[in-house]
Protein backbone atom coordinates (compact mmCIF):
# COMPACT_ATOMS: atom_id res chain seq x y z
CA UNK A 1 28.70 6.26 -15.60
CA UNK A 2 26.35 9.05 -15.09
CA UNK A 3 22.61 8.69 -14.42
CA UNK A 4 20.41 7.98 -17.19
CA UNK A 5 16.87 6.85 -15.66
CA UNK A 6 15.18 8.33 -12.72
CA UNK A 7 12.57 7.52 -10.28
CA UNK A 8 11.60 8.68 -7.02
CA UNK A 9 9.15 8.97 -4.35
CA UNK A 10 6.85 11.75 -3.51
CA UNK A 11 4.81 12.38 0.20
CA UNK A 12 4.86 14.61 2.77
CA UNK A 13 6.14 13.35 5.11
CA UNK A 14 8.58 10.95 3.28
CA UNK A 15 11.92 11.36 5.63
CA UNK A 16 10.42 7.68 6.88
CA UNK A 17 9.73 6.12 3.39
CA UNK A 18 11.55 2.83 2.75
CA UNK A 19 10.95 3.23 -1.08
CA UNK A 20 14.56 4.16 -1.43
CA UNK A 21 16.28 1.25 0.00
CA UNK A 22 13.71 -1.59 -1.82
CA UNK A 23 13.95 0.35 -5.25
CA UNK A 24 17.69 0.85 -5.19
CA UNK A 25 18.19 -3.17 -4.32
CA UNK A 26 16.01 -3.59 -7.54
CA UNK A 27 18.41 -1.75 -9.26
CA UNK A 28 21.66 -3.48 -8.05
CA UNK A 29 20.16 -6.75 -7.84
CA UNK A 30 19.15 -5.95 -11.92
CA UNK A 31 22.29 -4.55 -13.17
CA UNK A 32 20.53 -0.98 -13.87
CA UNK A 33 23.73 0.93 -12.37
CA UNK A 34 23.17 4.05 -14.81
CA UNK A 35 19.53 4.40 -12.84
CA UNK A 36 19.21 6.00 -9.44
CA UNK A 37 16.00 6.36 -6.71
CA UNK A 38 15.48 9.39 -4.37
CA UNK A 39 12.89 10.70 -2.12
CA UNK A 40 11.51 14.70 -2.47
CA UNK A 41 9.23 16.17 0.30
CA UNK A 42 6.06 17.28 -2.05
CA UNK A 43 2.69 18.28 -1.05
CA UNK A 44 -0.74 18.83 -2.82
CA UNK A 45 -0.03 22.38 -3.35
CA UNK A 46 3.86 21.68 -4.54
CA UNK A 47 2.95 18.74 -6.92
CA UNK A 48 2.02 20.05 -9.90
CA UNK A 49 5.17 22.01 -10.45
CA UNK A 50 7.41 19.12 -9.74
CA UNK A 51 5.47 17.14 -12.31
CA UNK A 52 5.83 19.41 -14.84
CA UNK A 53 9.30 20.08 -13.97
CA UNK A 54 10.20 15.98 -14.95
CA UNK A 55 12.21 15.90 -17.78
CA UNK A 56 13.18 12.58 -20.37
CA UNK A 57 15.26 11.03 -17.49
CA UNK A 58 12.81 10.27 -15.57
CA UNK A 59 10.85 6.95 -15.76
CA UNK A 60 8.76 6.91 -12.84
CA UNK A 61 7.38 8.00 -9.62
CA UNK A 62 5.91 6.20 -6.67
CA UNK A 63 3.12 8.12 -4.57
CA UNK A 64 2.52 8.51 -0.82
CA UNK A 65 -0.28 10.19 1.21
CA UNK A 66 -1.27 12.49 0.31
CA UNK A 67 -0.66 12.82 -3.18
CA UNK A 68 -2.85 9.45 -4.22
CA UNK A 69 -5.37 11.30 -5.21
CA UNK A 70 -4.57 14.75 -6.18
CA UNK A 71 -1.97 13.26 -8.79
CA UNK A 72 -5.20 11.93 -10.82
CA UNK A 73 -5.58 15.01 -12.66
CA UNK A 74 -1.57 15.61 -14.11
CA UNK A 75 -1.91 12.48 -15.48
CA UNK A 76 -2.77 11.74 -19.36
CA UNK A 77 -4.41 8.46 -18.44
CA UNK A 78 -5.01 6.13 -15.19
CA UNK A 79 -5.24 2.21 -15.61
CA UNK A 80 -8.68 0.73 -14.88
CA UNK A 81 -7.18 -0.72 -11.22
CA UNK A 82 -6.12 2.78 -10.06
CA UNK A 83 -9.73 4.23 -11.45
CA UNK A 84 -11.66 1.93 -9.55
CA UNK A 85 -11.06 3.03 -5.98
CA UNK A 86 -9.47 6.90 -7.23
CA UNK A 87 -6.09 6.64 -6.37
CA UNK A 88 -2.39 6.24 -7.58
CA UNK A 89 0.25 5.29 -6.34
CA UNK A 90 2.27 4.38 -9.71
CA UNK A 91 3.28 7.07 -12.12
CA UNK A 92 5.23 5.66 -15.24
CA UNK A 93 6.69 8.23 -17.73
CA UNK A 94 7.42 7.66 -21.39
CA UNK A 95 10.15 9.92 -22.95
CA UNK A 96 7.76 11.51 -25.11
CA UNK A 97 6.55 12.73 -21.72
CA UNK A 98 3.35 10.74 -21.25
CA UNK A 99 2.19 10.02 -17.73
CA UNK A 100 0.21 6.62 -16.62
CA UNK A 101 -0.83 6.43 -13.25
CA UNK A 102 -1.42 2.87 -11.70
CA UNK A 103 -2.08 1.65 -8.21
CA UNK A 104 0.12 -1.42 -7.41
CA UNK A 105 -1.35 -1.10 -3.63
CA UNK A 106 -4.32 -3.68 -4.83
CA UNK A 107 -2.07 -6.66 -6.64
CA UNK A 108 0.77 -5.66 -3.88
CA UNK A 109 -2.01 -6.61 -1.32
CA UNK A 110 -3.43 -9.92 -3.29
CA UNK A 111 -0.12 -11.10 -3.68
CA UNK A 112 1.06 -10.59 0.52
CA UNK A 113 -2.10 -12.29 1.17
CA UNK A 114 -1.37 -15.39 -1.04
CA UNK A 115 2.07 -15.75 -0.35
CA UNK A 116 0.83 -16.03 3.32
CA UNK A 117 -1.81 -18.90 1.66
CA UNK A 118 -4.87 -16.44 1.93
CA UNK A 119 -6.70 -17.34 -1.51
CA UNK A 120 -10.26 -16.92 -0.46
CA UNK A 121 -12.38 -15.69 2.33
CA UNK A 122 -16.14 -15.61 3.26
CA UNK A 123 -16.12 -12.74 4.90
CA UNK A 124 -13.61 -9.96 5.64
CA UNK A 125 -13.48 -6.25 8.07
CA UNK A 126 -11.41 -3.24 7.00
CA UNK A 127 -10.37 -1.27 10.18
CA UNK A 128 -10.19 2.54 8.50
CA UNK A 129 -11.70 4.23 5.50
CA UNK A 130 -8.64 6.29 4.01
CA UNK A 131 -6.99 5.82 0.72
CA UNK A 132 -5.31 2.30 1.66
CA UNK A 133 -8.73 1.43 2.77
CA UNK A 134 -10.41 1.99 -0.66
CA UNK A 135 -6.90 -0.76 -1.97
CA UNK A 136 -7.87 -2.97 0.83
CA UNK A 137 -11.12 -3.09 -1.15
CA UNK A 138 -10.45 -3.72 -4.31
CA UNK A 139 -7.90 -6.22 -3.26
CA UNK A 140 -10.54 -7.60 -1.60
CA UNK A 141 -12.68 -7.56 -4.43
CA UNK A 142 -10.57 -10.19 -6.05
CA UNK A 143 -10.42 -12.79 -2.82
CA UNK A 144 -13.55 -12.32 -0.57
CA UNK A 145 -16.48 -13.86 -1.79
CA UNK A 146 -19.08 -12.33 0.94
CA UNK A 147 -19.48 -9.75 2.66
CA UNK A 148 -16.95 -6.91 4.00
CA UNK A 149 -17.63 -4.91 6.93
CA UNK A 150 -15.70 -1.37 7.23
CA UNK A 151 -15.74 0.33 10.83
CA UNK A 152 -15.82 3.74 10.31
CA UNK A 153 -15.56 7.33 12.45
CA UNK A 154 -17.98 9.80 10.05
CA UNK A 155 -21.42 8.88 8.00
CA UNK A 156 -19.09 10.26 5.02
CA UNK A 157 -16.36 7.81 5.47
CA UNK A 158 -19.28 5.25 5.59
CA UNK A 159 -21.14 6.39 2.61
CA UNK A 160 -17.50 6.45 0.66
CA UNK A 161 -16.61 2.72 1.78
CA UNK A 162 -20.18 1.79 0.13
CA UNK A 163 -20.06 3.24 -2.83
CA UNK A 164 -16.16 1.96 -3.34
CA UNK A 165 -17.48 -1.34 -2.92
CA UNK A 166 -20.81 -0.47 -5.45
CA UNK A 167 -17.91 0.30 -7.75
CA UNK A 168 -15.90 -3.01 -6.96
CA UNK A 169 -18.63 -5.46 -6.92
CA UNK A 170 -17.89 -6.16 -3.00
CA UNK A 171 -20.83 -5.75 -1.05
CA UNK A 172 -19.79 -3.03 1.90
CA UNK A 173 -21.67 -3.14 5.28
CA UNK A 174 -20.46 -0.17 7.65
CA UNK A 175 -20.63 -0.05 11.34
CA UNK A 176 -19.43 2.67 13.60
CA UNK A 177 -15.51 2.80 14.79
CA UNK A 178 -17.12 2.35 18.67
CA UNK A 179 -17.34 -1.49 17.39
CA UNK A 180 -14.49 -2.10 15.96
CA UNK A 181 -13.62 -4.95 18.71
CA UNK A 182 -16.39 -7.11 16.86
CA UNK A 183 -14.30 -6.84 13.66
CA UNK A 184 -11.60 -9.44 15.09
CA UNK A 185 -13.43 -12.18 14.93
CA UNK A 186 -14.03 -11.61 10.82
CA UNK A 187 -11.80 -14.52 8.92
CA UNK A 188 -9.40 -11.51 7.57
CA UNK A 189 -9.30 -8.37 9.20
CA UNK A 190 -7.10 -5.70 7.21
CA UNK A 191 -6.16 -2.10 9.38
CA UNK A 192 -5.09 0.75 7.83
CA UNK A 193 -5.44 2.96 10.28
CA UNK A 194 -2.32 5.10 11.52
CA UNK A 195 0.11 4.38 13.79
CA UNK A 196 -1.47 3.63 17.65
CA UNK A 197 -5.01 3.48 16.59
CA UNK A 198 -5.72 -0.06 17.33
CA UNK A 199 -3.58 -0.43 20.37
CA UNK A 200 -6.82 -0.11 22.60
CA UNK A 201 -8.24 -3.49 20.54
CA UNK A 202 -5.05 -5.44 21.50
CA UNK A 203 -7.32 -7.17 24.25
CA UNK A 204 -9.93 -7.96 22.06
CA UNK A 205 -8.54 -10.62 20.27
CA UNK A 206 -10.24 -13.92 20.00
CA UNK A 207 -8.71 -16.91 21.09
CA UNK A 208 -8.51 -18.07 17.40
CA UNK A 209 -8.10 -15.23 15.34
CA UNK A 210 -7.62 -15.62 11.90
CA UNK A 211 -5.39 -13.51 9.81
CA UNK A 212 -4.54 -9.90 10.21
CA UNK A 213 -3.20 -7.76 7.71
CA UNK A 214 -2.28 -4.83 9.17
CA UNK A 215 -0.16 -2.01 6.46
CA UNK A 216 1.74 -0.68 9.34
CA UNK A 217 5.54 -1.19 8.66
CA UNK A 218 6.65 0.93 11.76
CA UNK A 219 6.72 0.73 14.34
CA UNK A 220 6.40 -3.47 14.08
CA UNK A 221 4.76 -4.77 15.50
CA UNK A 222 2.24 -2.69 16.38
CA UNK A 223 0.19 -3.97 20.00
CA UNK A 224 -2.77 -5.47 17.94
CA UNK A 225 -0.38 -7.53 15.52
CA UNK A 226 1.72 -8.82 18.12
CA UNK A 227 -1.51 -10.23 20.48
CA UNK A 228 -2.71 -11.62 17.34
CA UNK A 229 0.53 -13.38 16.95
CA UNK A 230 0.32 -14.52 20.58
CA UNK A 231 -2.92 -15.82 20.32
CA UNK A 232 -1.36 -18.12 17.11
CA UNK A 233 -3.24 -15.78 14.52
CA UNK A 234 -1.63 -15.33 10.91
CA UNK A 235 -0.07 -11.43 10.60
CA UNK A 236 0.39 -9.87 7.65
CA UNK A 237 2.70 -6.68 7.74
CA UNK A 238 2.84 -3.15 5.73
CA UNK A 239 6.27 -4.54 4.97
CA UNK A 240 4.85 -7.70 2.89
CA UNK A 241 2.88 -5.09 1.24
CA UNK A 242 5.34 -2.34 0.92
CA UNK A 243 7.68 -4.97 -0.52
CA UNK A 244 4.94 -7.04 -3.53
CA UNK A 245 3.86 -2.96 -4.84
CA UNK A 246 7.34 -2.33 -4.90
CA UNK A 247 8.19 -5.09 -7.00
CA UNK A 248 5.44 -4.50 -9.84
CA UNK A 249 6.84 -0.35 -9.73
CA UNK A 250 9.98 -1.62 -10.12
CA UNK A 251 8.93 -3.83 -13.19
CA UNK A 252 6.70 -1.34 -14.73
CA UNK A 253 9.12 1.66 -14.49
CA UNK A 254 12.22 -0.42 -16.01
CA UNK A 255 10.60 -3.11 -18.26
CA UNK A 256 12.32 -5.96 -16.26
CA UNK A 257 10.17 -8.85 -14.49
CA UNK A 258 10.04 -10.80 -12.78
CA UNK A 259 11.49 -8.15 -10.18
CA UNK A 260 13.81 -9.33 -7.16
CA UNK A 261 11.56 -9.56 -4.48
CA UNK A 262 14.26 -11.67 -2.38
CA UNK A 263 16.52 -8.99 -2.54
CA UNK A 264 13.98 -6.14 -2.33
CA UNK A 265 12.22 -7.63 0.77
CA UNK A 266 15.98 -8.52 2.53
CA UNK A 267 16.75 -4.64 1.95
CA UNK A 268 13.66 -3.36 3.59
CA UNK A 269 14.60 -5.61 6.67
CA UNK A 270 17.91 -4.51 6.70
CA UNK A 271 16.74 -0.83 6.58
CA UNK A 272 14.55 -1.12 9.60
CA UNK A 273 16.45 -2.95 12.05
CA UNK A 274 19.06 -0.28 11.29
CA UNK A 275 16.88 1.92 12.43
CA UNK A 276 16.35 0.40 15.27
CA UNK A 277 19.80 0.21 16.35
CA UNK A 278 20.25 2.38 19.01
């Protein structure tokens, strides 16, 4: 049968991008065999011809750095989630040609966290200030009932953090990167920083850490998630959250729900221990 429905993900780079192998389990695991799931190498300056370039079989993208953002304005509309913290990672398109951008980062994140049993905190500390920090906010919006602390590198990055969180209702403290060792010992610390970053606060862990979300998905597990382990500390991975945003793309860009997380998450496993088989 020939394709029908498309969808794909966009980044640069994107050769890594396990979007392919989660989205195309979805499919199988759904019976959608007339719809298929690739991955294009697009940057800022390249994305607004390849959006205007979709035709009626497409149904949706998914977004990567560093396109979040800069997709905003080739959009006809962007869901109140994705408008709170300014970026997208969710484009679902109509056949009339209408574009809605939504960021599935936020309920990806809430959902990780409570399938972990991570309800409620008092307090929380976001290691980074980057797109998936401004998610890690408003996910944190909806399950942190204090205060959030953000370590930061720039008085920008600080100033952005605090007004995210004047947007979001979550009352933002900054502190310089230099501390970012005193963040451990927060309830729920979330890093989404890139890979290596927080290798040096590996030996900063407390002897009861609580849980650590970091977004990371490879290499796993990164030096700071597996001391946190070790020290009997609850980890989170960029898998878990890779895996719950997947799952509402997949059900927003094909009408089905619930989608197959078992079979979703069980792909992206599969894909990265191939990977790293020598």
């Amino acid at each position: 049968m020939s394709t029908t429905r498309r969808a794909a993900v966009l980044g640069s780079p994107i050769a890594h991008s396990l979007s392919p192998a989660l989205h195309r389990a979805a499919y199988a695991e759904l019976g959608l065999h007339d719809w298929s799931y690739d991955r294009f190498e697009v940057d800022e300056a390249a994305l607004p011809a390849f959006v205007e370039g979709l035709d009626a079989s497409w149904a949706g993208l998914s977004l990567t750095m560093p396109l979040k953002r800069a997709v905003i304005p080739l959009l006809d509309e962007i869901t109140a989630t994705a408008a709170a913290v300014e970026a997208v990672n969710t484009v679902v398109l109509t056949r009339d040609g209408r574009r809605t951008g939504d960021n599935t980062d936020i309920p990806g994140m809430v959902a990780a966290l409570r399938e972990r049993g991570v309800d409620k905190v008092e307090s929380a500390a976001i290691l980074g200030a980057g797109a998936t920090a401004s998610s890690a906010l408003g996910a944190l919006s909806e399950i942190c009932t204090g205060p959030v602390t953000a370590y930061v590198r720039s008085r920008e990055r600080a100033d952005e953090m605090r007004g995210w969180g004047e947007r979001l209702g979550v009352d933002v403290r900054t502190e310089d990167w230099t501390e970012a060792a005193t963040a451990l010992s927060a309830p729920l610390v979330v890093a989404t920083t890139p890979a290596g970053t927080t290798d040096t606060l590996s030996g900063a862990v407390p002897d009861a850490p609580g849980t650590l979300f970091d977004v990371l998905y490879e290499p796993w597990p990164t030096a700071l998630a597996s001391r946190w382990s070790a020290a009997g500390g609850d980890v989170v991975g960029g898998l878990d959250l890779l895996v719950h945003q997947a799952v509402l793309q997949v059900e927003q860009m094909t009408g089905r729900s619930p989608g197959p997380l078992a079979a979703m998450r069980a792909a992206g496993e599969r894909a990265l221990a191939a990977r790293d088989t020598p």
